[in-house]
Protein backbone atom coordinates (compact mmCIF):
# COMPACT_ATOMS: atom_id res chain seq x y z
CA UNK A 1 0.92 17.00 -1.87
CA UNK A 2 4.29 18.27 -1.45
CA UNK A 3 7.00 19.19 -3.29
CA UNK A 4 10.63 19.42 -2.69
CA UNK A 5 11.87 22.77 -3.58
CA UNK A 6 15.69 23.04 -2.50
CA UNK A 7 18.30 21.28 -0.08
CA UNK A 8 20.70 22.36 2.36
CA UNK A 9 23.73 21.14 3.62
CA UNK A 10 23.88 20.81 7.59
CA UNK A 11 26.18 19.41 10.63
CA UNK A 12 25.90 16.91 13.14
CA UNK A 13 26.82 17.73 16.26
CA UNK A 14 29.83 15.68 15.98
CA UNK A 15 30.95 17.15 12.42
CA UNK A 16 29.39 14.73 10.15
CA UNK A 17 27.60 16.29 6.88
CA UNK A 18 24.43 15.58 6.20
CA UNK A 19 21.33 17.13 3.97
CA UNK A 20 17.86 18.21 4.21
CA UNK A 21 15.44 18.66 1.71
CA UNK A 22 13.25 21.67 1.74
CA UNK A 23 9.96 20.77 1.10
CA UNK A 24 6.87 23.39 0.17
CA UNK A 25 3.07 22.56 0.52
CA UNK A 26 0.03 23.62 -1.19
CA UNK A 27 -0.55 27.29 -1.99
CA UNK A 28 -2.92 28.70 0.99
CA UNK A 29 -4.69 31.90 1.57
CA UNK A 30 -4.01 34.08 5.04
CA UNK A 31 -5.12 37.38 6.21
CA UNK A 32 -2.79 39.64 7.39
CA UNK A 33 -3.26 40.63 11.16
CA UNK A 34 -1.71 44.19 10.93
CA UNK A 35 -3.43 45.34 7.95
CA UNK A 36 -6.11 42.84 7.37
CA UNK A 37 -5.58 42.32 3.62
CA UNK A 38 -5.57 38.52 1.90
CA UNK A 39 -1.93 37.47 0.65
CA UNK A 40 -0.95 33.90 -0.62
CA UNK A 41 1.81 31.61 0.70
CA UNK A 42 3.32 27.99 1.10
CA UNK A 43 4.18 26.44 4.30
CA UNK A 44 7.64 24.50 4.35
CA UNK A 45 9.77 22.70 6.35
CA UNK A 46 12.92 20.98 6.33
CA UNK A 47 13.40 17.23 7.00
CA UNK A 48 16.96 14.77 7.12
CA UNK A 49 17.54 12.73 4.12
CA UNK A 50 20.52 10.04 3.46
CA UNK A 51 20.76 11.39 0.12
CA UNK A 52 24.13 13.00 -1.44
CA UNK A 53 24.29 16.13 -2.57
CA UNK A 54 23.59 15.14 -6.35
CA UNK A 55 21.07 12.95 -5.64
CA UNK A 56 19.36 16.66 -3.99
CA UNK A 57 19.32 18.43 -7.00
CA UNK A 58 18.27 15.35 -9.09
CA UNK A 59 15.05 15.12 -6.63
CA UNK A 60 13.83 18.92 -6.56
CA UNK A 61 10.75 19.11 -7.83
CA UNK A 62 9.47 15.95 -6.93
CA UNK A 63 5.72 15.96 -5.63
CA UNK A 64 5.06 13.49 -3.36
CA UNK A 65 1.47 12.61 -1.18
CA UNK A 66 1.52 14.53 2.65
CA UNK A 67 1.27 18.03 4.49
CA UNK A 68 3.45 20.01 6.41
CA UNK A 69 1.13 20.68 9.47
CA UNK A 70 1.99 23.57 12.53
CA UNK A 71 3.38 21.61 15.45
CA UNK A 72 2.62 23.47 18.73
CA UNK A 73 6.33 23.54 20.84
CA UNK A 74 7.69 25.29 23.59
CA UNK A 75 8.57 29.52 23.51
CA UNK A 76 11.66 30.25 21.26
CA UNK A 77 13.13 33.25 19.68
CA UNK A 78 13.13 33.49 16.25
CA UNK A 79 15.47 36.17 14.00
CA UNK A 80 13.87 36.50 10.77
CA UNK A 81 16.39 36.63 7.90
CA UNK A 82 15.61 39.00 5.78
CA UNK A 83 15.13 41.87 9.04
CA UNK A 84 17.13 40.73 11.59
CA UNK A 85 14.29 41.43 14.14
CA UNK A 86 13.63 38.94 16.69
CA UNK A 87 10.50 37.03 17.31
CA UNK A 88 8.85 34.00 19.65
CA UNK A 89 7.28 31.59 18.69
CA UNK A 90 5.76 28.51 20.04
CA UNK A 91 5.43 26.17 16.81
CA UNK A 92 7.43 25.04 14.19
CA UNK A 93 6.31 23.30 11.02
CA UNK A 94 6.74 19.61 10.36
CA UNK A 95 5.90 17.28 7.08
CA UNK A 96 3.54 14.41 8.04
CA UNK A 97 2.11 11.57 5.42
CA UNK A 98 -1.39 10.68 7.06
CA UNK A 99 -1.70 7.16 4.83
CA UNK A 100 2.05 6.30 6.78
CA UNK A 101 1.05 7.60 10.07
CA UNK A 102 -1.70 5.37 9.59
CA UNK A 103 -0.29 2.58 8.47
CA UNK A 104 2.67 2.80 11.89
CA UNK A 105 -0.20 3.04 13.71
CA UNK A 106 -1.50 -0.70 12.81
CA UNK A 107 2.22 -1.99 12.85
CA UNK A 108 2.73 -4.59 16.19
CA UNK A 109 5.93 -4.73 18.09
CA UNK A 110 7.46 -7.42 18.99
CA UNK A 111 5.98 -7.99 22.24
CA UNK A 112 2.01 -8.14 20.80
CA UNK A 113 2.74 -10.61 18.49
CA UNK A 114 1.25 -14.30 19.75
C-alpha cells in the first residue's frame, strides 16, 4: 500500500503547470552503513497527476494498493536539501502497481488481434 502524503506544483518545459503527488510506502527497517545502528523510514516518490490543486489536498491521505520500488539508472549528482552536500547516485525511486503491470502485460495491440 501507499499513501499520498503531499503535492507539489511543477513546470513543463514549455511553462505549463502541472502537479505531482507525493506518495510514501510502507514503514521499513535499514541499517545504517556508517554507524551500523537500525533506524526506520518510508520510501517515496513523486508521480504526474491531471488533478488541480484542490483536488491535491482533497486526496492526501489516500491509501491505495502498490510499492514504490528502487529503479537502477544511470550516475547523477544529487544535493541533499537539508546539507547542501552533493552525492551520486545511480537509482531513483518509482511507484509501481504489480496487479496493473500485470494486467498491461495481458493487454493485445492492435496488430495481435485476429
Amino acid at each position: 500500500m501507499v499513501t499520498i502524503k503531499d503535492f507539489k506544483k511543477r513546470e513543463t518545459k514549455t511553462g505549463d503547470a502541472f502537479f505531482v503527488l507525493v506518495l510514501q510506502g510502507g514503514i521499513a527497517p535499514v541499517q545504517s552503513r556508517k554507524t551500523g545502528r537500525m533506524y526506520f523510514t518510508a520510501k517515496t516518490c513523486t508521480v504526474p497527476s491531471t488533478f488541480d490543486e484542490e483536488t491535491c489536498k482533497q486526496i492526501i491521505g489516500q491509501q491505495f494498493p502498490g510499492e514504490i520500488v528502487k529503479i537502477k539508472t544511470d550516475p547523477y549528482e544529487y544535493a541533499i536539501p537539508e546539507t547542501g552536500e552533493i552525492i551520486e547516485l545511480e537509482h531513483r525511486w518509482e511507484y509501481q502497481d504489480s496487479a496493473l503491470t500485470h494486467d498491461l502485460a495481458n493487454v493485445l495491440e492492435d496488430s495481435e488481434v485476429l
